[in-house]
PDB file of N, CA and C in Angstrom:
ATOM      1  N   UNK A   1     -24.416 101.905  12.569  1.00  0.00           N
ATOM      2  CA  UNK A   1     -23.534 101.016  13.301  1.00  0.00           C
ATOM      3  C   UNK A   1     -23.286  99.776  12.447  1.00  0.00           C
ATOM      4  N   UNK A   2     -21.896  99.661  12.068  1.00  0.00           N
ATOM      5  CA  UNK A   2     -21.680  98.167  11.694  1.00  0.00           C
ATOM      6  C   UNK A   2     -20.855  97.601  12.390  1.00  0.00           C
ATOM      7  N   UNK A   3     -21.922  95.901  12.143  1.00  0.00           N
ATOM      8  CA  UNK A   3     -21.660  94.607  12.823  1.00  0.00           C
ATOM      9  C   UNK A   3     -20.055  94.177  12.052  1.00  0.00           C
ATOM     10  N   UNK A   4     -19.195  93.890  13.036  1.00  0.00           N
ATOM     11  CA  UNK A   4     -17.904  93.428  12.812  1.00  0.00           C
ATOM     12  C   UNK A   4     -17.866  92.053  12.189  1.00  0.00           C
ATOM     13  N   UNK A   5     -17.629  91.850  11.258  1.00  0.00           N
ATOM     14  CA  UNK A   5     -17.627  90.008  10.458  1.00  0.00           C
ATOM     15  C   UNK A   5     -16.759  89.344  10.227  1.00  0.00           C
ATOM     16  N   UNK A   6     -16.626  88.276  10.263  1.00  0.00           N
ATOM     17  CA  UNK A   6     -15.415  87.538  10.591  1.00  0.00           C
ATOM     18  C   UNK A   6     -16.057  86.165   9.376  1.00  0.00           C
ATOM     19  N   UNK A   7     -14.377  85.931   8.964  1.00  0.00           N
ATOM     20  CA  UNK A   7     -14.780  84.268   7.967  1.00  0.00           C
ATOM     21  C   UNK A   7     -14.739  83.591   9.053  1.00  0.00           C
ATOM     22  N   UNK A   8     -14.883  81.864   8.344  1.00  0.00           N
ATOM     23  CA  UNK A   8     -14.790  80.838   8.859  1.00  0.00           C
ATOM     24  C   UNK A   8     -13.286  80.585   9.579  1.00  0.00           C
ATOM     25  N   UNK A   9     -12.224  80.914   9.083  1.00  0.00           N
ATOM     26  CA  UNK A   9     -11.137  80.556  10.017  1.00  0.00           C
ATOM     27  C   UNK A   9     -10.907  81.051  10.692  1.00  0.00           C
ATOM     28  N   UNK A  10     -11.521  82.942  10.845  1.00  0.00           N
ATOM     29  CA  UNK A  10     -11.425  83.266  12.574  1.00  0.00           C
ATOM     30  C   UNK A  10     -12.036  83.158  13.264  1.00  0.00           C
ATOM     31  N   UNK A  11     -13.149  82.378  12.752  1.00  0.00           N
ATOM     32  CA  UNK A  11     -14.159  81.875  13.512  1.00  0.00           C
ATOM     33  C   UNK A  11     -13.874  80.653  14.444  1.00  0.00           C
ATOM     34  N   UNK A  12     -13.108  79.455  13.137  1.00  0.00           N
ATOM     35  CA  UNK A  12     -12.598  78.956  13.833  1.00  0.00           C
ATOM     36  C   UNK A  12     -11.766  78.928  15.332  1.00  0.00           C
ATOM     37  N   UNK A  13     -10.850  80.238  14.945  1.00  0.00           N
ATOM     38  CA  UNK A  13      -9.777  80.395  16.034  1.00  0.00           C
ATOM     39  C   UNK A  13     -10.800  81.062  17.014  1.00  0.00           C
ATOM     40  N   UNK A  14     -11.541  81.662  17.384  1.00  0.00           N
ATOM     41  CA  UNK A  14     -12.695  81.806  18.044  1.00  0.00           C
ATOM     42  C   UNK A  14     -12.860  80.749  18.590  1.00  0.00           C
ATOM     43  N   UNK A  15     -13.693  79.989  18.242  1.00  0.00           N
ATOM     44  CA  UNK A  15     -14.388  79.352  19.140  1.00  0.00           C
ATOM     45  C   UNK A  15     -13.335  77.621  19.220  1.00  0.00           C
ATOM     46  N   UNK A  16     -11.818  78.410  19.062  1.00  0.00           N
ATOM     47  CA  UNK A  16     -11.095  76.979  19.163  1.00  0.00           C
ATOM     48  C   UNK A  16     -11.249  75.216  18.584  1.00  0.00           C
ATOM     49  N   UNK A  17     -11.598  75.715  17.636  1.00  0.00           N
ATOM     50  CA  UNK A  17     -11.797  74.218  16.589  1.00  0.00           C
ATOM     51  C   UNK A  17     -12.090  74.099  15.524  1.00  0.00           C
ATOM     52  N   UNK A  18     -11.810  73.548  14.668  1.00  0.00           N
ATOM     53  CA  UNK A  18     -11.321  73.463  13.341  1.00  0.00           C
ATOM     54  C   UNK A  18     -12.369  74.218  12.053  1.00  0.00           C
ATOM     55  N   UNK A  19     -12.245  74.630  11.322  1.00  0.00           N
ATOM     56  CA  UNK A  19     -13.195  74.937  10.139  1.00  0.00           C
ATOM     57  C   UNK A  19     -13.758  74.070   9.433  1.00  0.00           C
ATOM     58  N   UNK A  20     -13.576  72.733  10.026  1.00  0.00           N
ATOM     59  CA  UNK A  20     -14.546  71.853   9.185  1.00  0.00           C
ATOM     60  C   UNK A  20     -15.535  71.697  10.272  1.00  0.00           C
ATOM     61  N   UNK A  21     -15.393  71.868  11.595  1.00  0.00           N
ATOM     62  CA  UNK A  21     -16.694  71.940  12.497  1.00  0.00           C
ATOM     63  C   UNK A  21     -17.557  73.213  12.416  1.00  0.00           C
ATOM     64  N   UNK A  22     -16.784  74.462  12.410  1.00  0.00           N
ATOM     65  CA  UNK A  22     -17.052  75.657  12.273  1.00  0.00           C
ATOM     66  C   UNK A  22     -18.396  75.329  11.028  1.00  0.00           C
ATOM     67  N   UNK A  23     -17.954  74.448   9.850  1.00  0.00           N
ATOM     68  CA  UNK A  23     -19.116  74.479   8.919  1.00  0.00           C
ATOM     69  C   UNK A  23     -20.495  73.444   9.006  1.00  0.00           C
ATOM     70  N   UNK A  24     -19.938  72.420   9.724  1.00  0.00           N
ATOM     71  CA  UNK A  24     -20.498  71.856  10.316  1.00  0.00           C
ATOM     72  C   UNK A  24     -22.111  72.175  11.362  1.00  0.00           C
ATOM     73  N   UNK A  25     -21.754  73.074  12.163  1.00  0.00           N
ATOM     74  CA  UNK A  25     -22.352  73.620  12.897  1.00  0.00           C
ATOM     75  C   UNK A  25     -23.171  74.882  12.502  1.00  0.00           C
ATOM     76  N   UNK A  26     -22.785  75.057  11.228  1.00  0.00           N
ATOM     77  CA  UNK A  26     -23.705  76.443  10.400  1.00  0.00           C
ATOM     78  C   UNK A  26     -24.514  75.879   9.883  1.00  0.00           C
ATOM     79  N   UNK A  27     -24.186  74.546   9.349  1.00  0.00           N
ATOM     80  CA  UNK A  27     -25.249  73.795   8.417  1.00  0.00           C
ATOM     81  C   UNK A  27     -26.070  73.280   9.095  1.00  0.00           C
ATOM     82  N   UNK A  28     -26.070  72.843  10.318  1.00  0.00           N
ATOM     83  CA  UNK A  28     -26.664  72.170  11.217  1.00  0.00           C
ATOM     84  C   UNK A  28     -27.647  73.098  11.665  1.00  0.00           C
ATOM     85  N   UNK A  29     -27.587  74.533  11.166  1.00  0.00           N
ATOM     86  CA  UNK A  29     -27.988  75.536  11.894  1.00  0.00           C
ATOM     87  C   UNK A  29     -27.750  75.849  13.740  1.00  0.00           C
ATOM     88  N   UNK A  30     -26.958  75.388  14.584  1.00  0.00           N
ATOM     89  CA  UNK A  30     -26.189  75.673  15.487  1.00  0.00           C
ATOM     90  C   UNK A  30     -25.858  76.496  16.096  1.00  0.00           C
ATOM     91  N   UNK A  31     -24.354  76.753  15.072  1.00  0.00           N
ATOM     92  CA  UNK A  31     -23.880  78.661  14.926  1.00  0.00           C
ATOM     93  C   UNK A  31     -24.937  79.505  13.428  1.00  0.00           C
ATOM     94  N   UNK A  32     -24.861  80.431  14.037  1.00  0.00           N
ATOM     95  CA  UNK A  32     -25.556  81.709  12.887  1.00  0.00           C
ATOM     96  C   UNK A  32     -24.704  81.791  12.564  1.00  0.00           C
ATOM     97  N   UNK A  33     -24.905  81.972  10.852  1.00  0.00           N
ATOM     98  CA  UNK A  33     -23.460  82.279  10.189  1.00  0.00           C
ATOM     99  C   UNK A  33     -24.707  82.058   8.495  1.00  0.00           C
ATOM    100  N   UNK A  34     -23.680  83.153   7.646  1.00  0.00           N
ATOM    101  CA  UNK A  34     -24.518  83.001   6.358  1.00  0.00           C
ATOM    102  C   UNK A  34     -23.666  82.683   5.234  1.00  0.00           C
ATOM    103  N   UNK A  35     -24.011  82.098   3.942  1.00  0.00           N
ATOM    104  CA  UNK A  35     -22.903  81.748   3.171  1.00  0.00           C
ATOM    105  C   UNK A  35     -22.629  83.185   2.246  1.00  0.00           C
ATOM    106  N   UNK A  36     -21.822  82.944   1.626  1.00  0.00           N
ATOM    107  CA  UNK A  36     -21.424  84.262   1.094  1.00  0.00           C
ATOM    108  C   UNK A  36     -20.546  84.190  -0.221  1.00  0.00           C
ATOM    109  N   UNK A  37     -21.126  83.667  -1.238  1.00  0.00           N
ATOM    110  CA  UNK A  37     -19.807  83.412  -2.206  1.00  0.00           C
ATOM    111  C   UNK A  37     -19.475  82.227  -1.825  1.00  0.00           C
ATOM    112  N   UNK A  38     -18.423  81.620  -1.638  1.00  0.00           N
ATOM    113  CA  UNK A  38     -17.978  80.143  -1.764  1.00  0.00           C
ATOM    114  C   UNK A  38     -17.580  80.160   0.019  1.00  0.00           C
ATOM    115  N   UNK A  39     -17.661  80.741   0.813  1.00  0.00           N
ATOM    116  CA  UNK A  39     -17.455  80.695   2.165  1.00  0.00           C
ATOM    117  C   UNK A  39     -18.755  81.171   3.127  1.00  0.00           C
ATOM    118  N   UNK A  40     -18.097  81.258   4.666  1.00  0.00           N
ATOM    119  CA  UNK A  40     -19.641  81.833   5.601  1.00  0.00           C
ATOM    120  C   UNK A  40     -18.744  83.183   6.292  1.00  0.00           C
ATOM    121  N   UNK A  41     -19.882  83.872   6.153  1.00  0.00           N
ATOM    122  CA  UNK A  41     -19.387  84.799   7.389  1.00  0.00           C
ATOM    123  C   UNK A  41     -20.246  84.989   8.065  1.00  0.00           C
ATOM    124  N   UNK A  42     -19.606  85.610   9.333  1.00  0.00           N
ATOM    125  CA  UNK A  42     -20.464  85.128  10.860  1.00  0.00           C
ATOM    126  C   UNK A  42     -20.226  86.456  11.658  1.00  0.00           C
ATOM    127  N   UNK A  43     -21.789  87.373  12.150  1.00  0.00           N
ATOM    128  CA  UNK A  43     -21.387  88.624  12.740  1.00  0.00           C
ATOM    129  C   UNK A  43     -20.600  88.369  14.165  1.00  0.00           C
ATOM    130  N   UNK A  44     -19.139  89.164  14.402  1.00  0.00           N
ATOM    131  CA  UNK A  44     -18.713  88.441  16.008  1.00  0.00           C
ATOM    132  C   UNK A  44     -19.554  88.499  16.821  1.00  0.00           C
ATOM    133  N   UNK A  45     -20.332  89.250  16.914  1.00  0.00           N
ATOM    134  CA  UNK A  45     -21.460  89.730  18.261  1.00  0.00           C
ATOM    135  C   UNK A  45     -22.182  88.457  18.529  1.00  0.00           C
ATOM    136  N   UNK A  46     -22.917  87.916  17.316  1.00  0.00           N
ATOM    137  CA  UNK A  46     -23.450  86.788  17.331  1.00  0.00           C
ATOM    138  C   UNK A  46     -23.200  85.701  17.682  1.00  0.00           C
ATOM    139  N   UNK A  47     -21.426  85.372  17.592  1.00  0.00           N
ATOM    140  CA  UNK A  47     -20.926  84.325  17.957  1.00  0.00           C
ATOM    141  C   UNK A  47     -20.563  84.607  19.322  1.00  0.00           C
ATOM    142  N   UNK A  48     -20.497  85.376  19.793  1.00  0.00           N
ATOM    143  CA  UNK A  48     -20.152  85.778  21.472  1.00  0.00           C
ATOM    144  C   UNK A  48     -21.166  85.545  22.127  1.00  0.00           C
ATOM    145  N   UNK A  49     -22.318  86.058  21.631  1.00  0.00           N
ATOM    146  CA  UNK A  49     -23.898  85.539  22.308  1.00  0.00           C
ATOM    147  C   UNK A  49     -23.945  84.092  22.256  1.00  0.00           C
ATOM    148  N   UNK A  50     -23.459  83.510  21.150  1.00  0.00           N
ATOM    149  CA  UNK A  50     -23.555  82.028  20.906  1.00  0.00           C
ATOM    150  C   UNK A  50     -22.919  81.562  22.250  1.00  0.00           C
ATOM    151  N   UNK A  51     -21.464  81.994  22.096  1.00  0.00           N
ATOM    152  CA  UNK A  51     -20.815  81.502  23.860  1.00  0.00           C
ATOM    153  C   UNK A  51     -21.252  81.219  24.687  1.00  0.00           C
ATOM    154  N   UNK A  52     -22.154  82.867  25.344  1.00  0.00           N
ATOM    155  CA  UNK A  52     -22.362  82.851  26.564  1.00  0.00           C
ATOM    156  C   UNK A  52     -23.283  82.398  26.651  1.00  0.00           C
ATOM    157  N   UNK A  53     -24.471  82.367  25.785  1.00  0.00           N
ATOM    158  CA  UNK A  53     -25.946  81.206  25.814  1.00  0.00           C
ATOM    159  C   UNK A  53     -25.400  79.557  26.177  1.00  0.00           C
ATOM    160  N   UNK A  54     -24.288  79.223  25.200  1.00  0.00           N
ATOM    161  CA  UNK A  54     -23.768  78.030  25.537  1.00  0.00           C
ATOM    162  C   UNK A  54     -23.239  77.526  26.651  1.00  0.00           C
ATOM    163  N   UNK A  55     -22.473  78.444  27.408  1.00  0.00           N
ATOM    164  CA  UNK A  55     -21.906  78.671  28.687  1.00  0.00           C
ATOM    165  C   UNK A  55     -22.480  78.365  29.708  1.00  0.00           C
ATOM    166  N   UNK A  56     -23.841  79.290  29.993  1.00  0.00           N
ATOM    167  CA  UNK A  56     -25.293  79.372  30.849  1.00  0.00           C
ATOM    168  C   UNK A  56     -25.534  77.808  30.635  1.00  0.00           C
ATOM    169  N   UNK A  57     -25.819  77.369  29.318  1.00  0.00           N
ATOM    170  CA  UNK A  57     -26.756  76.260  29.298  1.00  0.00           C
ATOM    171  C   UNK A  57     -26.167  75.294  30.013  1.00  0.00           C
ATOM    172  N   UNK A  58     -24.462  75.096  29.597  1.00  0.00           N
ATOM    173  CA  UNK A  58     -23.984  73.899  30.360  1.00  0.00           C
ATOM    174  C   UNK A  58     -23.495  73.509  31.358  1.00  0.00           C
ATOM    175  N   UNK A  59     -23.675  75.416  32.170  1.00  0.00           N
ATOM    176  CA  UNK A  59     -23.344  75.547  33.844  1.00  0.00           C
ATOM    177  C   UNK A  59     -24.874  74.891  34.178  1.00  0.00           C
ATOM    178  N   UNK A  60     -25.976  74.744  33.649  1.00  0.00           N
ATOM    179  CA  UNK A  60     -27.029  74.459  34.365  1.00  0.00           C
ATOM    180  C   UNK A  60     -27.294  73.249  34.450  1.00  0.00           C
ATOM    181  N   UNK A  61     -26.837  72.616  33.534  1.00  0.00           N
ATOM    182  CA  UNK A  61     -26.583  71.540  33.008  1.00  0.00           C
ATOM    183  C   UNK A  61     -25.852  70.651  34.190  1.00  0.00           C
ATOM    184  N   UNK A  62     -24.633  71.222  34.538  1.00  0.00           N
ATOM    185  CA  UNK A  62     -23.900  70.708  35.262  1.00  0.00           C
ATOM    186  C   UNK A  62     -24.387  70.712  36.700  1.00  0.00           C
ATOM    187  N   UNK A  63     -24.704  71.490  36.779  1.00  0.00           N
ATOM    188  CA  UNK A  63     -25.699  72.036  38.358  1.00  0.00           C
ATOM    189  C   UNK A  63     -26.681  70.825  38.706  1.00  0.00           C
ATOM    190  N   UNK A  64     -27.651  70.325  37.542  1.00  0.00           N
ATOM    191  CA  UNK A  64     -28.511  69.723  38.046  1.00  0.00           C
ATOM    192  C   UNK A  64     -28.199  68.577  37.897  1.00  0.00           C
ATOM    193  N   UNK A  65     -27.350  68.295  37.189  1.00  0.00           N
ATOM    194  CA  UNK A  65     -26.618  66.922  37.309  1.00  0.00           C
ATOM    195  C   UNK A  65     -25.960  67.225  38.885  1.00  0.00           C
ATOM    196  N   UNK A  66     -25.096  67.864  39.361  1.00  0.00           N
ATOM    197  CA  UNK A  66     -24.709  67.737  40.592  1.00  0.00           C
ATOM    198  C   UNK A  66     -25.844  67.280  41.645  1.00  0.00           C
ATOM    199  N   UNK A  67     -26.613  68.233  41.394  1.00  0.00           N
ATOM    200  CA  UNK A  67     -27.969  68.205  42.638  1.00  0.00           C
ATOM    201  C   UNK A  67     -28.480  67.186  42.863  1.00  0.00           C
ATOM    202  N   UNK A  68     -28.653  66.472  41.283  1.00  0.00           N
ATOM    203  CA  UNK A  68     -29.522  64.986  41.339  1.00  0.00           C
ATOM    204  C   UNK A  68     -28.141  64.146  42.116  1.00  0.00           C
ATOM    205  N   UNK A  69     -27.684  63.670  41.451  1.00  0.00           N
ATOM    206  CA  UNK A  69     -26.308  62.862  42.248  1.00  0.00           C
ATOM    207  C   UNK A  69     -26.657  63.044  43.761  1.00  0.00           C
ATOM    208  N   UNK A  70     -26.411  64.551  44.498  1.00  0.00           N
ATOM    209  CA  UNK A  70     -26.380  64.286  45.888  1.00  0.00           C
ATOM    210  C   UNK A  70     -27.297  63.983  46.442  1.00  0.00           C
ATOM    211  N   UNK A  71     -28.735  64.428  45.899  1.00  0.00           N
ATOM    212  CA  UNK A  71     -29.921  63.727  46.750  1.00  0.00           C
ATOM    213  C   UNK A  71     -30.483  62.433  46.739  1.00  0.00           C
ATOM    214  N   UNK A  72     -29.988  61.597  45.817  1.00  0.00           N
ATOM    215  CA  UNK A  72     -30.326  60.397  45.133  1.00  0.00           C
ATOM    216  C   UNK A  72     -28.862  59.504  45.484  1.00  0.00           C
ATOM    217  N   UNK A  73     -28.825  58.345  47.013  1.00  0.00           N
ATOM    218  CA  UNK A  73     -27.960  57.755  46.661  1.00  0.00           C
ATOM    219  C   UNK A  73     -27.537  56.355  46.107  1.00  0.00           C
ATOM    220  N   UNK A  74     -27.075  55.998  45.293  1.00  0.00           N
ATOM    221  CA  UNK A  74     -26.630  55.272  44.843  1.00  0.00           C
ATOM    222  C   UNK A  74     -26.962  53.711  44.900  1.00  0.00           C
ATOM    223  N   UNK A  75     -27.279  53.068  44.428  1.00  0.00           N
ATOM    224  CA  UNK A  75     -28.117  51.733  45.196  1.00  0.00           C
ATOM    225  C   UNK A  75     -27.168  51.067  44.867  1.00  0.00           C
ATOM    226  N   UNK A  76     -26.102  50.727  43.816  1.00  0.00           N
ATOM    227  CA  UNK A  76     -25.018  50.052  43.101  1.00  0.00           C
ATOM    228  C   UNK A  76     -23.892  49.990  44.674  1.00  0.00           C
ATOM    229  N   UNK A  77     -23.785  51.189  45.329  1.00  0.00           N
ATOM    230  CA  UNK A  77     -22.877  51.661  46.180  1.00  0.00           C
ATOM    231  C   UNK A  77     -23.605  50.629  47.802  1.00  0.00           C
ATOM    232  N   UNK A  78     -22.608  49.508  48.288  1.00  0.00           N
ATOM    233  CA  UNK A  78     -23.105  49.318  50.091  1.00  0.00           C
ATOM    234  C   UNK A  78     -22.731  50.331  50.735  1.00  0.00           C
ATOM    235  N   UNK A  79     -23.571  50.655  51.319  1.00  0.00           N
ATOM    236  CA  UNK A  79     -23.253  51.889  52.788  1.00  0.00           C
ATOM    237  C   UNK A  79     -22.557  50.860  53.756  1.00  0.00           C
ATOM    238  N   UNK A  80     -21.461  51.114  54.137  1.00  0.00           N
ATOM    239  CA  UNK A  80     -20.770  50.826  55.047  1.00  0.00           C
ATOM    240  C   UNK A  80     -19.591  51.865  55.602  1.00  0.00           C
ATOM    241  N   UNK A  81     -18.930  51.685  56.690  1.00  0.00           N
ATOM    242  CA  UNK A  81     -18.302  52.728  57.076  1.00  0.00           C
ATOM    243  C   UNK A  81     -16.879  52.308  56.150  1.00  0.00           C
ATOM    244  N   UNK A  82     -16.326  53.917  56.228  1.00  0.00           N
ATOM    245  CA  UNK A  82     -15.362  54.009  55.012  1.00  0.00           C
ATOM    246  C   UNK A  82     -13.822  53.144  55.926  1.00  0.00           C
ATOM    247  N   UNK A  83     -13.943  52.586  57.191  1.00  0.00           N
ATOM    248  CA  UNK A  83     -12.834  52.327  57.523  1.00  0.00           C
ATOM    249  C   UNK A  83     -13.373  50.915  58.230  1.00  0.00           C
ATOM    250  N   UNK A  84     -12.864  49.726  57.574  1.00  0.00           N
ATOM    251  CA  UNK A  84     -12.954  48.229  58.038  1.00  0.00           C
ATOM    252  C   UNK A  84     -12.687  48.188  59.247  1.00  0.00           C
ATOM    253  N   UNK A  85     -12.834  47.213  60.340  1.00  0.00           N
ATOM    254  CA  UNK A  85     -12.218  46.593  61.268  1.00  0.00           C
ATOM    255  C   UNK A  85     -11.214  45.665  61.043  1.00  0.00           C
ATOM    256  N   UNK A  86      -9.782  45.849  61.474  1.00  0.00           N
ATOM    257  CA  UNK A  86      -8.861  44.491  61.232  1.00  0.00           C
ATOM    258  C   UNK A  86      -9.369  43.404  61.257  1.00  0.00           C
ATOM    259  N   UNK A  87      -8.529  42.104  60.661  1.00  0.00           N
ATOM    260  CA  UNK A  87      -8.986  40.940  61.343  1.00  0.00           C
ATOM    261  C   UNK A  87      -8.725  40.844  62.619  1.00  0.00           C
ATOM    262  N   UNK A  88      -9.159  39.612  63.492  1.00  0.00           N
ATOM    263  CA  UNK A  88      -8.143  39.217  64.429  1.00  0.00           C
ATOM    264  C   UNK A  88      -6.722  39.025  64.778  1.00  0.00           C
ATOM    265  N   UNK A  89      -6.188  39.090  65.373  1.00  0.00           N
ATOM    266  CA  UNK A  89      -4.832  38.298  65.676  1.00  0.00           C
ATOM    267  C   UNK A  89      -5.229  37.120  65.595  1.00  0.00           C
ATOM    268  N   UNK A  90      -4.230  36.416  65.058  1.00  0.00           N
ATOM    269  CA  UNK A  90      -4.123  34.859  65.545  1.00  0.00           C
ATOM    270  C   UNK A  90      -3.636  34.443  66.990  1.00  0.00           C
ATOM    271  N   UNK A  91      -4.089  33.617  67.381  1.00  0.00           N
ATOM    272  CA  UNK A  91      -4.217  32.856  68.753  1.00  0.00           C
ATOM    273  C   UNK A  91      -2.499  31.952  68.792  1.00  0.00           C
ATOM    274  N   UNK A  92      -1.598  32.486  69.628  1.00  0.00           N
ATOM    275  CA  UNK A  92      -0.752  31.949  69.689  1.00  0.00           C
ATOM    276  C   UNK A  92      -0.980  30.318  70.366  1.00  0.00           C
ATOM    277  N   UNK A  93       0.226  29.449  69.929  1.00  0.00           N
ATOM    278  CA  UNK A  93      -0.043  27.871  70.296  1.00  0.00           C
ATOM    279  C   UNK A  93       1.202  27.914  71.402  1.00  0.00           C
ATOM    280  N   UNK A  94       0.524  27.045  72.560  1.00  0.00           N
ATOM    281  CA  UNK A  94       1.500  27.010  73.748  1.00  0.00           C
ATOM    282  C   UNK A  94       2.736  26.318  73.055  1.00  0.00           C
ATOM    283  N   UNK A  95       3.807  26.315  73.594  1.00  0.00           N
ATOM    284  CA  UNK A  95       4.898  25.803  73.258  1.00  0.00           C
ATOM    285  C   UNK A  95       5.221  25.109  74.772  1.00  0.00           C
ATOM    286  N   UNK A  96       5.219  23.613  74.539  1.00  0.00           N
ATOM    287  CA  UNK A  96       5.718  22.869  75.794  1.00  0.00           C
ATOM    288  C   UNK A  96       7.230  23.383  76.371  1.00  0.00           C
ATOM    289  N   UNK A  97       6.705  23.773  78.076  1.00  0.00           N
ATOM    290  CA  UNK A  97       8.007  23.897  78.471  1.00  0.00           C
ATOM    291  C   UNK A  97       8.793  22.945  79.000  1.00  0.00           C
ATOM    292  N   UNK A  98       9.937  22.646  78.602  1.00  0.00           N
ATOM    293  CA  UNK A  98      10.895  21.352  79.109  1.00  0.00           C
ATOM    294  C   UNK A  98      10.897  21.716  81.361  1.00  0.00           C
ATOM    295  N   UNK A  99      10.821  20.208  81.503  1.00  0.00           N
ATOM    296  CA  UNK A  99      10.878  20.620  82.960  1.00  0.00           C
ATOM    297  C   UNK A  99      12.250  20.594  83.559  1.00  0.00           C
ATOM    298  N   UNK A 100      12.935  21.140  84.558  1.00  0.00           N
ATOM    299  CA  UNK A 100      14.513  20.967  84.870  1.00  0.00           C
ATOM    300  C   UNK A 100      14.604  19.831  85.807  1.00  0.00           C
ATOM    301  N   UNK A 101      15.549  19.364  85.675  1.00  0.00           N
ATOM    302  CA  UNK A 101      15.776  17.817  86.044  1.00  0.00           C
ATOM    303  C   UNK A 101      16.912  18.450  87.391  1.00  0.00           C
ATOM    304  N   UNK A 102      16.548  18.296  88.398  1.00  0.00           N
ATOM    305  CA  UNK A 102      18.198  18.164  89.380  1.00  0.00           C
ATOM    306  C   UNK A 102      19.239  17.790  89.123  1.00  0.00           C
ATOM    307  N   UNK A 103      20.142  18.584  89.372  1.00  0.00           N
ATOM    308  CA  UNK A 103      21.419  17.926  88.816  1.00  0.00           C
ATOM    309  C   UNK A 103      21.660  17.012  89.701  1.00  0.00           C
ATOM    310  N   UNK A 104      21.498  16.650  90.844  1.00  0.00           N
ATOM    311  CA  UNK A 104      21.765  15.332  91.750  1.00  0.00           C
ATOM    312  C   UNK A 104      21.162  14.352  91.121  1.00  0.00           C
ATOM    313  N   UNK A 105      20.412  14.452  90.382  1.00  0.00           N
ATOM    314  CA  UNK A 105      19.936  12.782  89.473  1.00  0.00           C
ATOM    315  C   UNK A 105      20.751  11.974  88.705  1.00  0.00           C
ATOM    316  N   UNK A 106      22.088  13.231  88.280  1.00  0.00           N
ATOM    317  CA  UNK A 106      23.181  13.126  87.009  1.00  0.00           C
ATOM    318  C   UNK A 106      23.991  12.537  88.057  1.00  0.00           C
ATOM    319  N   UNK A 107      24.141  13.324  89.285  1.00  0.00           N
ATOM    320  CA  UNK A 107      25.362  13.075  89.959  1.00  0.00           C
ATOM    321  C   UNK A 107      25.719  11.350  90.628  1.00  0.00           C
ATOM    322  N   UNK A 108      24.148  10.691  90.962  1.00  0.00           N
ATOM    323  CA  UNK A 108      24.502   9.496  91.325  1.00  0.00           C
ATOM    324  C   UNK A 108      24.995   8.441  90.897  1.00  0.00           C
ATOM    325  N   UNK A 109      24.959   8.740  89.611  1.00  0.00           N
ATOM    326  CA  UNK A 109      24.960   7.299  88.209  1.00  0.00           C
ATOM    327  C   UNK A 109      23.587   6.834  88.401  1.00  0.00           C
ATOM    328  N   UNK A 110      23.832   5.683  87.506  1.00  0.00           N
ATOM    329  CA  UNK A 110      22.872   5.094  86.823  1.00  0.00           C
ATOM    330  C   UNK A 110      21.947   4.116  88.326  1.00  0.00           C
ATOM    331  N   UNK A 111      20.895   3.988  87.971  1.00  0.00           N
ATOM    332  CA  UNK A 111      20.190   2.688  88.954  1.00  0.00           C
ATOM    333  C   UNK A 111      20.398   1.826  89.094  1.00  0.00           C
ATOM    334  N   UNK A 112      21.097   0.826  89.824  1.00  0.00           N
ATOM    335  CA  UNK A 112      20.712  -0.884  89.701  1.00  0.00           C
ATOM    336  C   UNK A 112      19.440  -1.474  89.359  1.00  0.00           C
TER     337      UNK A 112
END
């Protein structure tokens, strides 16, 4: 049985990012990948395992970051209810009412 091998630039296109990370990450020891002459080649199988190990790790990753968040709340955060009470209205101000005068007061004339 032979392992299917791939260079660095379909590696690249693999795992979607550039061939200077692609080498990056071999040297780092990271991705498996071996040099070969003046380039790396990398068995695909290996880099697919690489995926899905990576995949797993950072669904779990994400998980327990979720978990902690919800059981742990927030001390930065006031608990208060999510909907204020208005202010008040303002207090209307009486407005003086004029009083009506009889018209027979007009009608006599003036006083001596």
């Amino acid at each position: 049985m032979t392992a299917e091998t791939i260079n660095a630039e379909q590696c690249a296109e693999l795992l979607h990012c550039t061939e200077q990370r692609i080498e990056e990450l071999t040297r780092s020891g990271e991705l498996p990948g071996m040099k070969f002459g003046r380039g790396w080649i990398y068995v695909k199988a290996d880099l697919l395992a690489y995926i899905a190990e990576r995949a797993r790790k950072e669904a779990e990753e994400r998980r327990q970051d979720l978990n902690a968040r919800k059981s742990v709340p927030r001390p930065d955060v006031p608990l208060r209810p999510r909907r204020q009470t208005p202010p008040p209205l303002p207090v209307p101000v009486p407005v003086p009412v004029p009083v009506p005068v009889p018209a027979k007061a007009f009608a006599q004339g003036p006083r001596p």
